[in-house]
PDB file of N, CA and C in Angstrom:
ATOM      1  N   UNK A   1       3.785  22.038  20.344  1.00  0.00           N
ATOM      2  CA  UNK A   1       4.289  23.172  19.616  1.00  0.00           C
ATOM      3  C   UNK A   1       4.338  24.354  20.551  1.00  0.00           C
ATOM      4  N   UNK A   2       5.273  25.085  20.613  1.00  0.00           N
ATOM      5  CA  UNK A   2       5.588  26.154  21.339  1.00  0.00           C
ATOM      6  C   UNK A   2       4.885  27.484  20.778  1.00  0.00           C
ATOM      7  N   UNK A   3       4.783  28.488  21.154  1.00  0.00           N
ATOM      8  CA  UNK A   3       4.324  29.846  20.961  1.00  0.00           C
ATOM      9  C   UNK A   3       5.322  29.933  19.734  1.00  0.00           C
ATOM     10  N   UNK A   4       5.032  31.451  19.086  1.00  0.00           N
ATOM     11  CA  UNK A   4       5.493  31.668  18.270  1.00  0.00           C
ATOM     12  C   UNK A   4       7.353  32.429  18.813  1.00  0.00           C
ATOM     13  N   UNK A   5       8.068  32.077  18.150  1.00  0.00           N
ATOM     14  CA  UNK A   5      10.013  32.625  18.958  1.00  0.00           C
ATOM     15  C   UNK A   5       9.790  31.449  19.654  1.00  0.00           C
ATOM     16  N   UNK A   6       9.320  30.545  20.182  1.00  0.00           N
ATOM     17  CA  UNK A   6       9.536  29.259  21.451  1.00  0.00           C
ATOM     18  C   UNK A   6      10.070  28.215  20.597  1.00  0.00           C
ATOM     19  N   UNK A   7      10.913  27.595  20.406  1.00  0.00           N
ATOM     20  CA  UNK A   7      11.292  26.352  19.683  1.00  0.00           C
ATOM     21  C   UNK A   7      10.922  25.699  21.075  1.00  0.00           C
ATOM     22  N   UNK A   8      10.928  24.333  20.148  1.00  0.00           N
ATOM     23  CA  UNK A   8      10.466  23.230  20.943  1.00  0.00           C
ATOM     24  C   UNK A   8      11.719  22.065  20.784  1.00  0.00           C
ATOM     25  N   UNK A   9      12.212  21.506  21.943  1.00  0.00           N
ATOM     26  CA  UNK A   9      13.329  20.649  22.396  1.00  0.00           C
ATOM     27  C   UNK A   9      13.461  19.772  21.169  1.00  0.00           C
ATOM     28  N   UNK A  10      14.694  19.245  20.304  1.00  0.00           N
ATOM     29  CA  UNK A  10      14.483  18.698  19.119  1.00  0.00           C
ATOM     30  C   UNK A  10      14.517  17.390  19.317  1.00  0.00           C
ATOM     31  N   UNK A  11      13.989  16.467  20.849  1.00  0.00           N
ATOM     32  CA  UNK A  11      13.827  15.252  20.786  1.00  0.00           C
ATOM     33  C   UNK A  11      12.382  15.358  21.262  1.00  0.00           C
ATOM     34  N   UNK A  12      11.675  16.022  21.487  1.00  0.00           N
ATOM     35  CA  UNK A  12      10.371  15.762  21.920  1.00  0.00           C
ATOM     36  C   UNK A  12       9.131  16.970  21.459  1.00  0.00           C
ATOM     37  N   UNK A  13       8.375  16.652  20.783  1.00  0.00           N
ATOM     38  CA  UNK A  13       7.325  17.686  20.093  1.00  0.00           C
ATOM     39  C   UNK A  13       6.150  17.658  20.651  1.00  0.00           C
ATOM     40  N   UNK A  14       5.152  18.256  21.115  1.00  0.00           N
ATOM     41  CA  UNK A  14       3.943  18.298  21.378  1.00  0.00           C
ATOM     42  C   UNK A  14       3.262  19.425  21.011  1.00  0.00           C
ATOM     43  N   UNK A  15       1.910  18.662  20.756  1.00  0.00           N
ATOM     44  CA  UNK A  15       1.068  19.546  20.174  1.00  0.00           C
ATOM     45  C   UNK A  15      -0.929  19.485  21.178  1.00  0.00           C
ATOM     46  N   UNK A  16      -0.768  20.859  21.646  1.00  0.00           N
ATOM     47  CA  UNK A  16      -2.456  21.127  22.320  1.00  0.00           C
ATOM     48  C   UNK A  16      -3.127  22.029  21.650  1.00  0.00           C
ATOM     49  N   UNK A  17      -4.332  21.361  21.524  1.00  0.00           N
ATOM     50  CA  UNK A  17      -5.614  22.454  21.895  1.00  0.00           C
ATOM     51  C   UNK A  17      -6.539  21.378  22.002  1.00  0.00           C
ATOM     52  N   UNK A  18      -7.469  20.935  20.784  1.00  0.00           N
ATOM     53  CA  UNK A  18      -8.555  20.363  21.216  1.00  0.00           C
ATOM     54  C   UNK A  18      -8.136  19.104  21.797  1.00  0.00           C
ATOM     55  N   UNK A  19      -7.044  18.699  20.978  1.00  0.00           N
ATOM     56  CA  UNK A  19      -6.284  17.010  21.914  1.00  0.00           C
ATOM     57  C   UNK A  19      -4.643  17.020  22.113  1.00  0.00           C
ATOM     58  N   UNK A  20      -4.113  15.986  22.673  1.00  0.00           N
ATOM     59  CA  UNK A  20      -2.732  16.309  22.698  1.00  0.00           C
ATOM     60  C   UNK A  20      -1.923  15.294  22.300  1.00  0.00           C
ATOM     61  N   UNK A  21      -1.029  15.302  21.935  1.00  0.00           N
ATOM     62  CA  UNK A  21       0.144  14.527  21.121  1.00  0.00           C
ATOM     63  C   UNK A  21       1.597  14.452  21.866  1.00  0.00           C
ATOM     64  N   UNK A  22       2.166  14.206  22.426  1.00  0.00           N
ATOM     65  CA  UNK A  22       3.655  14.318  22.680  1.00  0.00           C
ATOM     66  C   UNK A  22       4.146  12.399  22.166  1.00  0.00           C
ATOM     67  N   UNK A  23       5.503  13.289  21.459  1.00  0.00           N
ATOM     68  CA  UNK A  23       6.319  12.225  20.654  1.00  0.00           C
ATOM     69  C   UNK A  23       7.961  12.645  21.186  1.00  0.00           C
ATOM     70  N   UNK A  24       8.589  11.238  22.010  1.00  0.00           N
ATOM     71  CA  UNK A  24       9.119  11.275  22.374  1.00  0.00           C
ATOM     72  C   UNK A  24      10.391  10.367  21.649  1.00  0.00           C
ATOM     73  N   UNK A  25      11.676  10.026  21.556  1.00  0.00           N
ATOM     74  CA  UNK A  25      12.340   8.915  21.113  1.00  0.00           C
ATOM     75  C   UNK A  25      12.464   8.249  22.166  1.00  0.00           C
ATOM     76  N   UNK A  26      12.871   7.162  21.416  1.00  0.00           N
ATOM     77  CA  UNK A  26      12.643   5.762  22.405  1.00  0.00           C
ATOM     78  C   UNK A  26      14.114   5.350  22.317  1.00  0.00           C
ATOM     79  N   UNK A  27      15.109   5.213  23.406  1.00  0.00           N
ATOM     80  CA  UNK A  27      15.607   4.878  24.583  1.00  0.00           C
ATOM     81  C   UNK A  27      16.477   3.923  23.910  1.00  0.00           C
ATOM     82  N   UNK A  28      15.907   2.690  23.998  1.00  0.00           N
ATOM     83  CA  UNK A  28      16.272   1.254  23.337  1.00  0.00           C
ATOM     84  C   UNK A  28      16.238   0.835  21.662  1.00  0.00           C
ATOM     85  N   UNK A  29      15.653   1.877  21.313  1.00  0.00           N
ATOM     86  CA  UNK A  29      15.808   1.245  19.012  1.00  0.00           C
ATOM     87  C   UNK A  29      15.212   2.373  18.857  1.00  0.00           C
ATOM     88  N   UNK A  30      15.366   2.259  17.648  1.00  0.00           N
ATOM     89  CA  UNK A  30      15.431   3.557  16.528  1.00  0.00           C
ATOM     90  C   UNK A  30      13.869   3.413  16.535  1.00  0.00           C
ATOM     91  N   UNK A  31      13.483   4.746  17.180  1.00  0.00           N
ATOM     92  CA  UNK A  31      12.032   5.570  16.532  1.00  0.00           C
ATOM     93  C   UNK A  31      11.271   6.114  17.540  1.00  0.00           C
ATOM     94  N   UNK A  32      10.246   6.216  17.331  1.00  0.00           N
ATOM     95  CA  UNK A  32       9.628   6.814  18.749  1.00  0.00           C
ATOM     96  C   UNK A  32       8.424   6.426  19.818  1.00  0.00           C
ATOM     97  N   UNK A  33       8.024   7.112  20.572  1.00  0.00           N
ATOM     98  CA  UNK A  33       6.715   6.787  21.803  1.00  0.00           C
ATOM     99  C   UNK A  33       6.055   8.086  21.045  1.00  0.00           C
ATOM    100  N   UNK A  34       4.919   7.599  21.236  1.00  0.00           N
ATOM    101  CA  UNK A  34       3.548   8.978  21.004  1.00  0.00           C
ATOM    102  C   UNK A  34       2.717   8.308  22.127  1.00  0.00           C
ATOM    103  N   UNK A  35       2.341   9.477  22.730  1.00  0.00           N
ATOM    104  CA  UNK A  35       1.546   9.161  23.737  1.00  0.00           C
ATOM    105  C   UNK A  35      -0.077  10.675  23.411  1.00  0.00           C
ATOM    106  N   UNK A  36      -1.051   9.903  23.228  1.00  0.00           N
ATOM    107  CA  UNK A  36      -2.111  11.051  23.073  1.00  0.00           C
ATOM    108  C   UNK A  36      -2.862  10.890  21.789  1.00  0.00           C
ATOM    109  N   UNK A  37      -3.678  12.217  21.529  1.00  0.00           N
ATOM    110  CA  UNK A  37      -4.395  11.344  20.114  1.00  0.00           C
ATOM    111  C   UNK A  37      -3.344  12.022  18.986  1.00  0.00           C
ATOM    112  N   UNK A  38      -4.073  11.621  17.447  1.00  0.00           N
ATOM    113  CA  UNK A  38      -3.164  11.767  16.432  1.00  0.00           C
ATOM    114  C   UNK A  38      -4.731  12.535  15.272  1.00  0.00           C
ATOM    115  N   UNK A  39      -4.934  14.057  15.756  1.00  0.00           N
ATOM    116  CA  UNK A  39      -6.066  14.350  15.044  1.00  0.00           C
ATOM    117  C   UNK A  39      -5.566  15.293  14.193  1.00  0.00           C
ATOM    118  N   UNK A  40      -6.796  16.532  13.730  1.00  0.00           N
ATOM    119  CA  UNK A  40      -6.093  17.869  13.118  1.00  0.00           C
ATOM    120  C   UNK A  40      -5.643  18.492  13.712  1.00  0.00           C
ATOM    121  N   UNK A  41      -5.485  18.581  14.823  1.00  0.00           N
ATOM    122  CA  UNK A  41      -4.731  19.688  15.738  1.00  0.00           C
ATOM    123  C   UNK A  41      -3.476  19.159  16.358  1.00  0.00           C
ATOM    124  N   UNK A  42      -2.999  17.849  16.379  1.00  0.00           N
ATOM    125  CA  UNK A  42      -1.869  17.004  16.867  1.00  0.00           C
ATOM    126  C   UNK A  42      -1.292  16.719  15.184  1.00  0.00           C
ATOM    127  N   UNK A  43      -1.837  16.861  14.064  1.00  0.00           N
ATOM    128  CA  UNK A  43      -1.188  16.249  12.680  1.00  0.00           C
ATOM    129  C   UNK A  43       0.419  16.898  12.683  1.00  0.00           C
ATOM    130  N   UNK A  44       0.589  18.260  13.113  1.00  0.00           N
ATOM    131  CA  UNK A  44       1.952  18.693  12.461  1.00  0.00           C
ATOM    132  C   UNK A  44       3.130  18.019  13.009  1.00  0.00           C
ATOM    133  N   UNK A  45       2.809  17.415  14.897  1.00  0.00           N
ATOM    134  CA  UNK A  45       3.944  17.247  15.769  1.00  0.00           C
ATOM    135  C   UNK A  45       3.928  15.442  14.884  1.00  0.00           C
ATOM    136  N   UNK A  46       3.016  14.992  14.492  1.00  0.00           N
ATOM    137  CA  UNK A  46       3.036  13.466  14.255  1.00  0.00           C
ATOM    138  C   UNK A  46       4.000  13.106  12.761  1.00  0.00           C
ATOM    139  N   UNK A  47       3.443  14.791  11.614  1.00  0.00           N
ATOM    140  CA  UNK A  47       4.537  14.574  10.747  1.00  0.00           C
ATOM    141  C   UNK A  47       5.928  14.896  10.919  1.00  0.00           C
ATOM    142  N   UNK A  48       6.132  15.793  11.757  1.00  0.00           N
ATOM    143  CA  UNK A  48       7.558  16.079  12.264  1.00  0.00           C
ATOM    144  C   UNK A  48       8.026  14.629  12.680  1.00  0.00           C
ATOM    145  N   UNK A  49       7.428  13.920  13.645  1.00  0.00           N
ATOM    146  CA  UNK A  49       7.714  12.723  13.764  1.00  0.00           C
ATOM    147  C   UNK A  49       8.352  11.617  12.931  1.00  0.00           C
ATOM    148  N   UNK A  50       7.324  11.565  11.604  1.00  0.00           N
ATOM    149  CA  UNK A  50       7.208  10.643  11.216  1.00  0.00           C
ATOM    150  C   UNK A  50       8.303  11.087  10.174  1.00  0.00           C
ATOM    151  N   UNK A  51       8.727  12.040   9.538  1.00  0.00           N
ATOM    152  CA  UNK A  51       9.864  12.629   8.904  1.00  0.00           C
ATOM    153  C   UNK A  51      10.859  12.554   9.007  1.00  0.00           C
ATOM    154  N   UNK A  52      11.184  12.209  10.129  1.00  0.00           N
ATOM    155  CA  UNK A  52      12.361  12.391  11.605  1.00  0.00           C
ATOM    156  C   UNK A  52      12.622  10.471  11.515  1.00  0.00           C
ATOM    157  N   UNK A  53      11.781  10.098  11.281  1.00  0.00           N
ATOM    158  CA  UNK A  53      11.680   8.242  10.849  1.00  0.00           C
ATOM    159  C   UNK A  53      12.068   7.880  10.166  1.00  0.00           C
ATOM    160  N   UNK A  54      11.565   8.698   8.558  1.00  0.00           N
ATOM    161  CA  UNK A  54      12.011   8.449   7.342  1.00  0.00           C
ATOM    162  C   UNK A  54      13.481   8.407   6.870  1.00  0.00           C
ATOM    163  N   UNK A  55      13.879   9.562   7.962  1.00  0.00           N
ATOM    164  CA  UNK A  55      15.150   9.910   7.718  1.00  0.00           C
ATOM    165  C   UNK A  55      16.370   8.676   8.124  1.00  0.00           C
ATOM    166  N   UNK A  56      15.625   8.098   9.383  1.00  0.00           N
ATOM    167  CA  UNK A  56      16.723   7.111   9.907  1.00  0.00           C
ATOM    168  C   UNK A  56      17.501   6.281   9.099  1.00  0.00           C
ATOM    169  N   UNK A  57      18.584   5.417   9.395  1.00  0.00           N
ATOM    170  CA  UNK A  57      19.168   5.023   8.448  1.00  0.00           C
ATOM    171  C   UNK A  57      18.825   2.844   9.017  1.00  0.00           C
ATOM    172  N   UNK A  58      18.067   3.049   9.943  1.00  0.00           N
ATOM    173  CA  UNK A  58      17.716   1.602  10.719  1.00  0.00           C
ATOM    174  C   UNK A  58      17.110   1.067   9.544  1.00  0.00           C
ATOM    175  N   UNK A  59      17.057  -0.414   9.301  1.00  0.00           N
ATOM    176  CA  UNK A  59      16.393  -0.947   8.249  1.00  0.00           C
ATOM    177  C   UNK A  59      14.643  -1.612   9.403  1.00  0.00           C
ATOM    178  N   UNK A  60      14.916  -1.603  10.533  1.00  0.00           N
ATOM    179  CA  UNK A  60      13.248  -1.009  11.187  1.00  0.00           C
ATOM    180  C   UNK A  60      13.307   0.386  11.867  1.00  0.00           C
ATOM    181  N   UNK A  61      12.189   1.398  12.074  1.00  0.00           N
ATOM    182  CA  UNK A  61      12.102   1.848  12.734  1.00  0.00           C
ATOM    183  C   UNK A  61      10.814   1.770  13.796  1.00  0.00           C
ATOM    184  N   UNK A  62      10.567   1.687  14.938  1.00  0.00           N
ATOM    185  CA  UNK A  62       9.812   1.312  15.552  1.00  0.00           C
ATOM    186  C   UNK A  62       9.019   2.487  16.062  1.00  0.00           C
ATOM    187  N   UNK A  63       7.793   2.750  15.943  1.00  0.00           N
ATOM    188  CA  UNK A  63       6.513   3.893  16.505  1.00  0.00           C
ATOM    189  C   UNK A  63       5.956   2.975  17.487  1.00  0.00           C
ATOM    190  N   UNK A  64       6.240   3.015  19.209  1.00  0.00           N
ATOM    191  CA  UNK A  64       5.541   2.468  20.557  1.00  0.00           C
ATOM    192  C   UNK A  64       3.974   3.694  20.136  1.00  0.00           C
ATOM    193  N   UNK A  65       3.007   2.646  19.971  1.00  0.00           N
ATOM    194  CA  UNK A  65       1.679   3.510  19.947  1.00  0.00           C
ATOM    195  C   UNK A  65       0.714   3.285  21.286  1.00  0.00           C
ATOM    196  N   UNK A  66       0.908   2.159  22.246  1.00  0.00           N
ATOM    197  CA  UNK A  66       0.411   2.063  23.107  1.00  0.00           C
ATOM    198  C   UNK A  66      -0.696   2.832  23.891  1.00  0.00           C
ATOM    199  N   UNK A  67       0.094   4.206  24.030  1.00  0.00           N
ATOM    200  CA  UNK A  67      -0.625   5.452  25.238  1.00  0.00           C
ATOM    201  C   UNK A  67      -1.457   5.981  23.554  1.00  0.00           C
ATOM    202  N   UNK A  68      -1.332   6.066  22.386  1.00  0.00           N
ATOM    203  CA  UNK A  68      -2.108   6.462  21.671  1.00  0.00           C
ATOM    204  C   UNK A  68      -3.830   5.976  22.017  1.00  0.00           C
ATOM    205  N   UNK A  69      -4.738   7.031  22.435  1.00  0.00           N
ATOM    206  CA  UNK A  69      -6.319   6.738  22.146  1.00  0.00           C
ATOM    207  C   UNK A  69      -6.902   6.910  20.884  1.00  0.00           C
ATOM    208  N   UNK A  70      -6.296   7.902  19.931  1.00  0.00           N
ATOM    209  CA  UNK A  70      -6.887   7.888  18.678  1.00  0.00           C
ATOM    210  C   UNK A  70      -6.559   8.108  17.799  1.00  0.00           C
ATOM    211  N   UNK A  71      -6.442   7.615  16.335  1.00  0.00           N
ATOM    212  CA  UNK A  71      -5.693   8.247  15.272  1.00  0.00           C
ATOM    213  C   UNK A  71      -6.749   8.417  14.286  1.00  0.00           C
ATOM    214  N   UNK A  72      -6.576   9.398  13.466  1.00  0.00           N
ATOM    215  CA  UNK A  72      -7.907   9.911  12.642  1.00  0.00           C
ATOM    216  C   UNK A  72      -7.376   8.979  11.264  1.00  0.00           C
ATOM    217  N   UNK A  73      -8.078   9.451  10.089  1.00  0.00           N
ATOM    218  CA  UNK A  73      -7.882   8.855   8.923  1.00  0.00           C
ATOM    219  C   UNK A  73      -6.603   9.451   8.255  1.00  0.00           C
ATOM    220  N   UNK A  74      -6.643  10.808   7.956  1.00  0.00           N
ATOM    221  CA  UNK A  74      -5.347  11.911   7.518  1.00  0.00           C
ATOM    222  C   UNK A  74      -3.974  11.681   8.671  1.00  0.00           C
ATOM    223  N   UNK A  75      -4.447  11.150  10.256  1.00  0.00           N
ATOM    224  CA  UNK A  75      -2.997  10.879  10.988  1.00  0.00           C
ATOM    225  C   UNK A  75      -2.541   9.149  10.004  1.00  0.00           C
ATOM    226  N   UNK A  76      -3.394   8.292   9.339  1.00  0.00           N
ATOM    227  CA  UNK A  76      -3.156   6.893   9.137  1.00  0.00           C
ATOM    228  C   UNK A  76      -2.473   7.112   7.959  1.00  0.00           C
ATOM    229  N   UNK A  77      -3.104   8.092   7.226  1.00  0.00           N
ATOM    230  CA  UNK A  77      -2.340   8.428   5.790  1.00  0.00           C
ATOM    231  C   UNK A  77      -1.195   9.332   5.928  1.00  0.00           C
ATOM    232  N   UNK A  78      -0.927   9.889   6.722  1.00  0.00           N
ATOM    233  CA  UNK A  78       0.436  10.301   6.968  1.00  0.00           C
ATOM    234  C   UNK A  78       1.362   9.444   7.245  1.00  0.00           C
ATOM    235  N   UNK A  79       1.009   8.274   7.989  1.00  0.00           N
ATOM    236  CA  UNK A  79       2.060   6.922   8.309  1.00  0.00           C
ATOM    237  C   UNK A  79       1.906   6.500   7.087  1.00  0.00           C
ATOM    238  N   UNK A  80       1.148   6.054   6.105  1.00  0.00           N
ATOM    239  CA  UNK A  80       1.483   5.240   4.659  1.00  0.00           C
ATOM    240  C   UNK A  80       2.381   6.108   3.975  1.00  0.00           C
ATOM    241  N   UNK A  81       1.547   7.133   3.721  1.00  0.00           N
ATOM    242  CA  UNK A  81       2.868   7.950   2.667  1.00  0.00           C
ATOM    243  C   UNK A  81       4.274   8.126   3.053  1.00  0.00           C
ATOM    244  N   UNK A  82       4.807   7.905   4.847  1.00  0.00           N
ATOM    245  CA  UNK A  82       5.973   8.028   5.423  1.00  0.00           C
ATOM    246  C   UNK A  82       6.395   6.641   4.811  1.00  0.00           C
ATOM    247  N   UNK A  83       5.811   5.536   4.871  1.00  0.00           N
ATOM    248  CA  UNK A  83       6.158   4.142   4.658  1.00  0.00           C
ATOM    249  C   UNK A  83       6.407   3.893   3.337  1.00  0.00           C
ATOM    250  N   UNK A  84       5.367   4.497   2.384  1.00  0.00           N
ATOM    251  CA  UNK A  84       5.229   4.967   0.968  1.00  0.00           C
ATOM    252  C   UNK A  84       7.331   5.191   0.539  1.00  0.00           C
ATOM    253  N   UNK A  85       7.344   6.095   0.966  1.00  0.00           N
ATOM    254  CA  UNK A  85       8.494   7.183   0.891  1.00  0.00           C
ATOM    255  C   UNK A  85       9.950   6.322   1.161  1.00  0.00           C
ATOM    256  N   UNK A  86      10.020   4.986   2.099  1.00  0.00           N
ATOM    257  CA  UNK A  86      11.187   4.458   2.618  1.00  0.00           C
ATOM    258  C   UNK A  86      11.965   4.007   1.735  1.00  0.00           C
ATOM    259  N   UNK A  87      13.048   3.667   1.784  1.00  0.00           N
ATOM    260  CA  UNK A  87      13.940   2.614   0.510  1.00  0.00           C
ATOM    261  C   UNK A  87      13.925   1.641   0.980  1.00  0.00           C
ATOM    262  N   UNK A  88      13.588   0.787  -0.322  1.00  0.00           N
ATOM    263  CA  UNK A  88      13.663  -0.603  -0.212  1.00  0.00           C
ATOM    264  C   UNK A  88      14.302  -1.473   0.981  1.00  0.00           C
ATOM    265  N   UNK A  89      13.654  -2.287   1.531  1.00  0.00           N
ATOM    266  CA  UNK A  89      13.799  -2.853   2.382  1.00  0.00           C
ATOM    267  C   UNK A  89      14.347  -3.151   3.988  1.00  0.00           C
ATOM    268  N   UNK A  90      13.345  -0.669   4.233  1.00  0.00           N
ATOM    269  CA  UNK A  90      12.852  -0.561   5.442  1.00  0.00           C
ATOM    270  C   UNK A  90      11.790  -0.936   5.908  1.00  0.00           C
ATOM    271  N   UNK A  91      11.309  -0.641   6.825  1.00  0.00           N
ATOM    272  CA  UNK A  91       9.826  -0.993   7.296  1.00  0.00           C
ATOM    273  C   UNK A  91       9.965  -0.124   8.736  1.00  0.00           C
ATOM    274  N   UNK A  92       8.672   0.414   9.111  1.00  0.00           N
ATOM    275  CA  UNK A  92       8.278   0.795   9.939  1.00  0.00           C
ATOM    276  C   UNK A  92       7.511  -0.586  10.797  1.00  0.00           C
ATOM    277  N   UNK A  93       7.567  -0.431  11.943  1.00  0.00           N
ATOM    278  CA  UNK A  93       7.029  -1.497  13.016  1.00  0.00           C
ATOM    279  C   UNK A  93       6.426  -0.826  14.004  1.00  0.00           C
ATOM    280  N   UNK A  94       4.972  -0.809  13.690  1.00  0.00           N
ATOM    281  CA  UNK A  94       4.058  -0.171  14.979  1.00  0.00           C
ATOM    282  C   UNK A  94       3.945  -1.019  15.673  1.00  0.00           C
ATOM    283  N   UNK A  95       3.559  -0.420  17.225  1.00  0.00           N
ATOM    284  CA  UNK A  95       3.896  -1.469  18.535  1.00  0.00           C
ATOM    285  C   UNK A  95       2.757  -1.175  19.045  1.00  0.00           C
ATOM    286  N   UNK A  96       1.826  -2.248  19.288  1.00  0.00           N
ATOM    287  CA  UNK A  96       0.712  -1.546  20.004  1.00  0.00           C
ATOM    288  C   UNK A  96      -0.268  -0.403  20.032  1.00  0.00           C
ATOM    289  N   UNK A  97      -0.520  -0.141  18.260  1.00  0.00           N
ATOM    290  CA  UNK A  97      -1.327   0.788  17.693  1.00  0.00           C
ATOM    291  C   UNK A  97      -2.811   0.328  18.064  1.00  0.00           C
ATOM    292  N   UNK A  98      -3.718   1.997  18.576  1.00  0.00           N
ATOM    293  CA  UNK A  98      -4.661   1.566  18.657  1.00  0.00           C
ATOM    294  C   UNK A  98      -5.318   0.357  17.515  1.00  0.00           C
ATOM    295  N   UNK A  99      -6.365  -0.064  17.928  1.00  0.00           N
ATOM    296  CA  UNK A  99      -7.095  -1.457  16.677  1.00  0.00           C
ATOM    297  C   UNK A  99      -7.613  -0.323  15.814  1.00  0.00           C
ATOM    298  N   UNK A 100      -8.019   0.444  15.319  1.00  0.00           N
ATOM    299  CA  UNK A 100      -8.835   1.110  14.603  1.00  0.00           C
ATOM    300  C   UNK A 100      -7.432   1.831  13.337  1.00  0.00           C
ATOM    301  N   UNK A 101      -6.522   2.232  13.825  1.00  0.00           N
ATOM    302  CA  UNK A 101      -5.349   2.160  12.914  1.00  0.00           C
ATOM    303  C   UNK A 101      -4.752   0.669  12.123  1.00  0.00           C
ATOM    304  N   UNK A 102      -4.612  -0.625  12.430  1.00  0.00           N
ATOM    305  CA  UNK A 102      -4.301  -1.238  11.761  1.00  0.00           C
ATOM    306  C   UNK A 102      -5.333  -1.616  10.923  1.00  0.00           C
ATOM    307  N   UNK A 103      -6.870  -1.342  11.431  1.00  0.00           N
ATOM    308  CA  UNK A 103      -7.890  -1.332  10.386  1.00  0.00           C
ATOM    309  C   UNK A 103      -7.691  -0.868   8.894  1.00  0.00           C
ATOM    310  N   UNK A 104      -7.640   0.835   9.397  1.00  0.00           N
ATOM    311  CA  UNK A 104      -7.551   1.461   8.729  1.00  0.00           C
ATOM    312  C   UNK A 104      -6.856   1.418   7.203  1.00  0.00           C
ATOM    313  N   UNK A 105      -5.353   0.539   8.229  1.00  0.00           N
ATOM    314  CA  UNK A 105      -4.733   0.356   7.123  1.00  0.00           C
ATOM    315  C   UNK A 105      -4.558  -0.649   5.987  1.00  0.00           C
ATOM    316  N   UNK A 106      -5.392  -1.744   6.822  1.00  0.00           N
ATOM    317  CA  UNK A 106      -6.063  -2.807   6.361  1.00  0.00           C
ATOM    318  C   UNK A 106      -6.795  -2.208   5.000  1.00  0.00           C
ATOM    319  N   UNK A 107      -7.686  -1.471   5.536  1.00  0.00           N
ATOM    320  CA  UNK A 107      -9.101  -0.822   5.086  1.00  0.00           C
ATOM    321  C   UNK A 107      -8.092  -0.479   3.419  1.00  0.00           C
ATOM    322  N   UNK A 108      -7.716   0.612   3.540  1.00  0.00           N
ATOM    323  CA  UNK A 108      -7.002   1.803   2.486  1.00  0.00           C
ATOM    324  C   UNK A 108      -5.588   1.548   1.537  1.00  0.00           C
ATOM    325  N   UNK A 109      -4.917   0.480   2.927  1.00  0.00           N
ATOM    326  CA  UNK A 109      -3.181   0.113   2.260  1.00  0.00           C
ATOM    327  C   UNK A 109      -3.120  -1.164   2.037  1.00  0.00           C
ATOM    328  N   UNK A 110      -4.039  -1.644   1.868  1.00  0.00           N
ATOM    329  CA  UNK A 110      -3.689  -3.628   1.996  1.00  0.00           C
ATOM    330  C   UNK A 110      -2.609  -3.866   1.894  1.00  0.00           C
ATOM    331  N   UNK A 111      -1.890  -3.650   0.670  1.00  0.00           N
ATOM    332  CA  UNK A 111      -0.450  -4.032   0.137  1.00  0.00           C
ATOM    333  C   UNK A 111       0.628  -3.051   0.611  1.00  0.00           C
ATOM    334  N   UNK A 112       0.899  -2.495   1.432  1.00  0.00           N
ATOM    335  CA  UNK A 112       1.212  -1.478   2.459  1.00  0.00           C
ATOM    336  C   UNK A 112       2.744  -2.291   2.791  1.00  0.00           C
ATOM    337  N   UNK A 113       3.542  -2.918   2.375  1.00  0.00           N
ATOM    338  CA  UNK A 113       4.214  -3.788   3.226  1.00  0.00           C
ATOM    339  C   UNK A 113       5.739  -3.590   4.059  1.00  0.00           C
ATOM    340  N   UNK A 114       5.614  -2.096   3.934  1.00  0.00           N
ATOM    341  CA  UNK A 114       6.884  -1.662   4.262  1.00  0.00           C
ATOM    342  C   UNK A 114       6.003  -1.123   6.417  1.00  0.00           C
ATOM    343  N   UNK A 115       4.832  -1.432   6.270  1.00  0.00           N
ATOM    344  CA  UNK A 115       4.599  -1.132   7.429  1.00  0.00           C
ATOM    345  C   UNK A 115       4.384  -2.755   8.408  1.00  0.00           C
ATOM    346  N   UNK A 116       4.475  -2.652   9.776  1.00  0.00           N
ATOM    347  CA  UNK A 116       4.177  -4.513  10.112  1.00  0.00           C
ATOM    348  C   UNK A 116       3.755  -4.077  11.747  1.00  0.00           C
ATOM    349  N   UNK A 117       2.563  -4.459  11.612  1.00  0.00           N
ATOM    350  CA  UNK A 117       1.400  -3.751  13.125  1.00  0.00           C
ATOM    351  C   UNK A 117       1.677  -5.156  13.938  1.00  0.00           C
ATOM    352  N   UNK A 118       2.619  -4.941  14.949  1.00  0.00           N
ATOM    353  CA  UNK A 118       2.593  -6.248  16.208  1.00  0.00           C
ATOM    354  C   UNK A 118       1.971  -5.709  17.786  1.00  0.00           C
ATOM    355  N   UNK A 119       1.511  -6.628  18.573  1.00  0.00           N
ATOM    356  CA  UNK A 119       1.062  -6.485  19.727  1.00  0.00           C
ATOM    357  C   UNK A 119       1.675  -7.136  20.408  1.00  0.00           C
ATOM    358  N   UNK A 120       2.857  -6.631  21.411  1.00  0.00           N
ATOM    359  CA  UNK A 120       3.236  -7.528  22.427  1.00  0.00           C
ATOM    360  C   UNK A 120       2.687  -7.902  23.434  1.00  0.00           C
TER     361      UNK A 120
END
């Protein structure tokens, strides 16, 4: 996130202070790279993100989570309610989400099924 008058480039968002977030689009298919953690101080650039997903018109959209080290509980529930939100027979496809996020969602979304956690 930029200072206040600073917009920030409308393909790439980041957010610092206590941790950092940058969300980039990805190149090859519809959705994006996050590289960094996903806490309270990174939440706004991750829903801009994940909004920016919802919107697509791809019947997947793909989140590369790889370079992600951490996602809190409120960053996991921001991805359900984005997934929550899709029409019928989208799905989001996380790529290499930290293990403690597909827990999570294990944990909270069991029946979650518009989301599908793979590890290449």
């Amino acid at each position: 996130m930029g200072s206040a008058g600073e917009a920030e480039p409308p393909d790439v968002w980041s957010a610092r202070s206590a941790g950092t977030l940058q969300v980039r689009p990805l190149a090859d298919r519809t959705g994006w790279q996050a590289a960094g953690e996903i806490s309270l101080s990174t939440r706004p650039a991750w829903e801009r993100a994940l909004g920016c997903l919802a919107q697509q018109d791809a019947e997947v959209c793909h989140l590369e989570l790889s370079a992600v080290t951490f996602v809190d509980v409120a960053g996991a529930s921001a991805l359900a309610v984005a997934a929550q939100g899709l029409p019928e027979g989208r799905r989001i496809m996380l790529e290499q989400p930290p293990a403690s996020l597909g827990r999570v969602l294990d944990m909270f979304w069991p029946d979650l099924r518009s989301v599908e956690v793979v590890s290449r």
